[in-house]
Protein backbone atom coordinates (compact mmCIF):
# COMPACT_ATOMS: atom_id res chain seq x y z
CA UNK A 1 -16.89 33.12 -8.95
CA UNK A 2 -16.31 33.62 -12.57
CA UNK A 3 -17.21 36.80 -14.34
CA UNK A 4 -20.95 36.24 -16.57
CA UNK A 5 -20.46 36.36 -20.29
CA UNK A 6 -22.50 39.37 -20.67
CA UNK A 7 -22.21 41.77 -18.16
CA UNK A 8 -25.08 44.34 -19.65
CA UNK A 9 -27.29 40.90 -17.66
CA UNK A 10 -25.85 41.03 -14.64
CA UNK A 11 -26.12 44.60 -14.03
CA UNK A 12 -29.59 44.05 -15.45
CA UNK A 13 -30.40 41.78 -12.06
CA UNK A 14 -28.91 44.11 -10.10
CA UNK A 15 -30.70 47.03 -10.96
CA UNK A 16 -34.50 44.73 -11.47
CA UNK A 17 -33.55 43.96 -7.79
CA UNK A 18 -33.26 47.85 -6.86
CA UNK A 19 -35.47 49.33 -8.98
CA UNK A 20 -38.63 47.14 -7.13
CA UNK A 21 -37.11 48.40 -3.81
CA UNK A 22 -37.15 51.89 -5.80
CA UNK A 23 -40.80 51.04 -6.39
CA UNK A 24 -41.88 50.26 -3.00
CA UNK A 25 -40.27 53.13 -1.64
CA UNK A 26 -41.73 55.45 -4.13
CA UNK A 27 -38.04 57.01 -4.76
CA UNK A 28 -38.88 58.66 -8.17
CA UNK A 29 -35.07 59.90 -8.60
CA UNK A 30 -34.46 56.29 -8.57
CA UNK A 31 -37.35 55.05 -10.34
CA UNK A 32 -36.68 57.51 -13.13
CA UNK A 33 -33.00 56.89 -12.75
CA UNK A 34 -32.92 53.41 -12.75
CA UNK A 35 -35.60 52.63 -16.14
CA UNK A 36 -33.43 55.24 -17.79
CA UNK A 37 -30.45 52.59 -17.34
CA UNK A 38 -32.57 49.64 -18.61
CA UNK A 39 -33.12 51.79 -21.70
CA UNK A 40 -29.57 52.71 -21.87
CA UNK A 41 -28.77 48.79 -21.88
CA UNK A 42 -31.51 47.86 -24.51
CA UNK A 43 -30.25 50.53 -26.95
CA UNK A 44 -26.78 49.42 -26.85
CA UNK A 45 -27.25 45.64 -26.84
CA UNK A 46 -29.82 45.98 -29.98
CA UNK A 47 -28.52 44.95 -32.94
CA UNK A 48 -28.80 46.51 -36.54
CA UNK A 49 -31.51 44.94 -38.96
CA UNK A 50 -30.68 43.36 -41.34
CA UNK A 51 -32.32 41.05 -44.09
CA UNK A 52 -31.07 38.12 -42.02
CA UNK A 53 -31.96 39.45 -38.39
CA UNK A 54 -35.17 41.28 -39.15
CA UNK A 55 -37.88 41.19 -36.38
CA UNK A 56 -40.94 39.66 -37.52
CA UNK A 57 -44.12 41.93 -37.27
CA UNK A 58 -45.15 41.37 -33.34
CA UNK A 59 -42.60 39.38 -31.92
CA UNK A 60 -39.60 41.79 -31.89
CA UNK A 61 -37.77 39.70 -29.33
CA UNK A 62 -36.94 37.13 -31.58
CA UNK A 63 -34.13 39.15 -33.06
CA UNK A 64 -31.26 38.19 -30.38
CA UNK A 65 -29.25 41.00 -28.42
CA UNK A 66 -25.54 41.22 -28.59
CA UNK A 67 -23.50 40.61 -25.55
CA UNK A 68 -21.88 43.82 -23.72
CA UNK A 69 -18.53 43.73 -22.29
CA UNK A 70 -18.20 44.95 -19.04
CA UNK A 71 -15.44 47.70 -20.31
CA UNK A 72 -18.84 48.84 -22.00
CA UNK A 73 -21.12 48.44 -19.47
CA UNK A 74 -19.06 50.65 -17.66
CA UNK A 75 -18.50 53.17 -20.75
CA UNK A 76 -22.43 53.54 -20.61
CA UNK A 77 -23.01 54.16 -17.01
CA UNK A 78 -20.24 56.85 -17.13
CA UNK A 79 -22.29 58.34 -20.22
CA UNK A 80 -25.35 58.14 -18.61
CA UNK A 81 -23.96 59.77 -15.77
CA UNK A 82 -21.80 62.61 -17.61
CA UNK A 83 -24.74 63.42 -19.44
CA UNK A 84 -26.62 64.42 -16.27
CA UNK A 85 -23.70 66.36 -14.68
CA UNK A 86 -23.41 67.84 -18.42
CA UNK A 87 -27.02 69.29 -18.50
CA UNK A 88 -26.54 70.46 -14.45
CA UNK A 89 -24.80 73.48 -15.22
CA UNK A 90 -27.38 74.24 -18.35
CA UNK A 91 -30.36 74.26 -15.87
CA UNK A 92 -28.58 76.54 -12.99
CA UNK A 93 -27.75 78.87 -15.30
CA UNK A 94 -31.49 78.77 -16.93
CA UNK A 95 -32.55 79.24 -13.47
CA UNK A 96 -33.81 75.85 -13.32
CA UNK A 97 -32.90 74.64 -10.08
CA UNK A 98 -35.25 71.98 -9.39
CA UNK A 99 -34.60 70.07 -12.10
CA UNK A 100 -30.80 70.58 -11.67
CA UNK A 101 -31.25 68.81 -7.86
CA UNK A 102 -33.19 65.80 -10.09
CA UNK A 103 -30.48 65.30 -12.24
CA UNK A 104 -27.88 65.89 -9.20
CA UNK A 105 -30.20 62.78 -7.76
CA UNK A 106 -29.94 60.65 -10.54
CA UNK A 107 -26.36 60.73 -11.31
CA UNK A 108 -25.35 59.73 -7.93
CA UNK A 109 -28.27 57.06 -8.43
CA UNK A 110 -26.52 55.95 -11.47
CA UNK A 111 -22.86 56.38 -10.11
CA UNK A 112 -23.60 53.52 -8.00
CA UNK A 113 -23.12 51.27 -10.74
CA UNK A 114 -19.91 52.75 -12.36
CA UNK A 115 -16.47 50.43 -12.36
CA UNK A 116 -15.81 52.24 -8.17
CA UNK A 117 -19.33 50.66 -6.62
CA UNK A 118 -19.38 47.34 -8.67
């Protein structure tokens, strides 16, 4: 089976696929997790505007997306997940300890779909 040109869209079926499970289940770590990876994806596939590529008024998804490697794909889960582990230790020591567990939650949520769990 050959590797898909852009990996940011097979990742993308992967998590659609868990994220209705996520739904079903009512898993809000996941839920929440999972739509902040689609974001994540969106953001770095978007492309800058320019006079040539410039969304027309209402139908935005004209303008095309660039295709992600999968050395970035995996660059951007790591973020997403360093950023939680990063903001852990700012909510124990805040005394926030319920939203440290939800971030705990979501970055093992998200580490699912580093370069290890692929």
């Amino acid at each position: 089976m050959s590797e898909p040109d852009d990996a940011a869209q097979s990742l993308r079926a992967r998590v659609a696929g868990d994220l209705q499970l996520a739904l079903k289940a009512r898993d809000a770590h996941e839920i929440s997790a999972l739509r902040s990876l689609f974001s994540a994806l969106d953001n770095a596939g978007a492309v800058a505007t320019t006079g040539r590529n410039t969304p027309v008024y209402g139908r935005s998804g004209d303008v095309p997306r660039r295709a992600l490697s999968a050395g970035e794909v995996e660059g951007l889960v790591a973020a997403e997940v360093a950023e939680r582990e990063a903001s852990i230790a700012d909510y124990e020591r805040g005394g926030h300890h319920e939203a440290a567990d939800r971030l705990r939650a979501e970055a093992r949520v998200l580490a699912r779909y580093g370069p290890d769990n692929s």
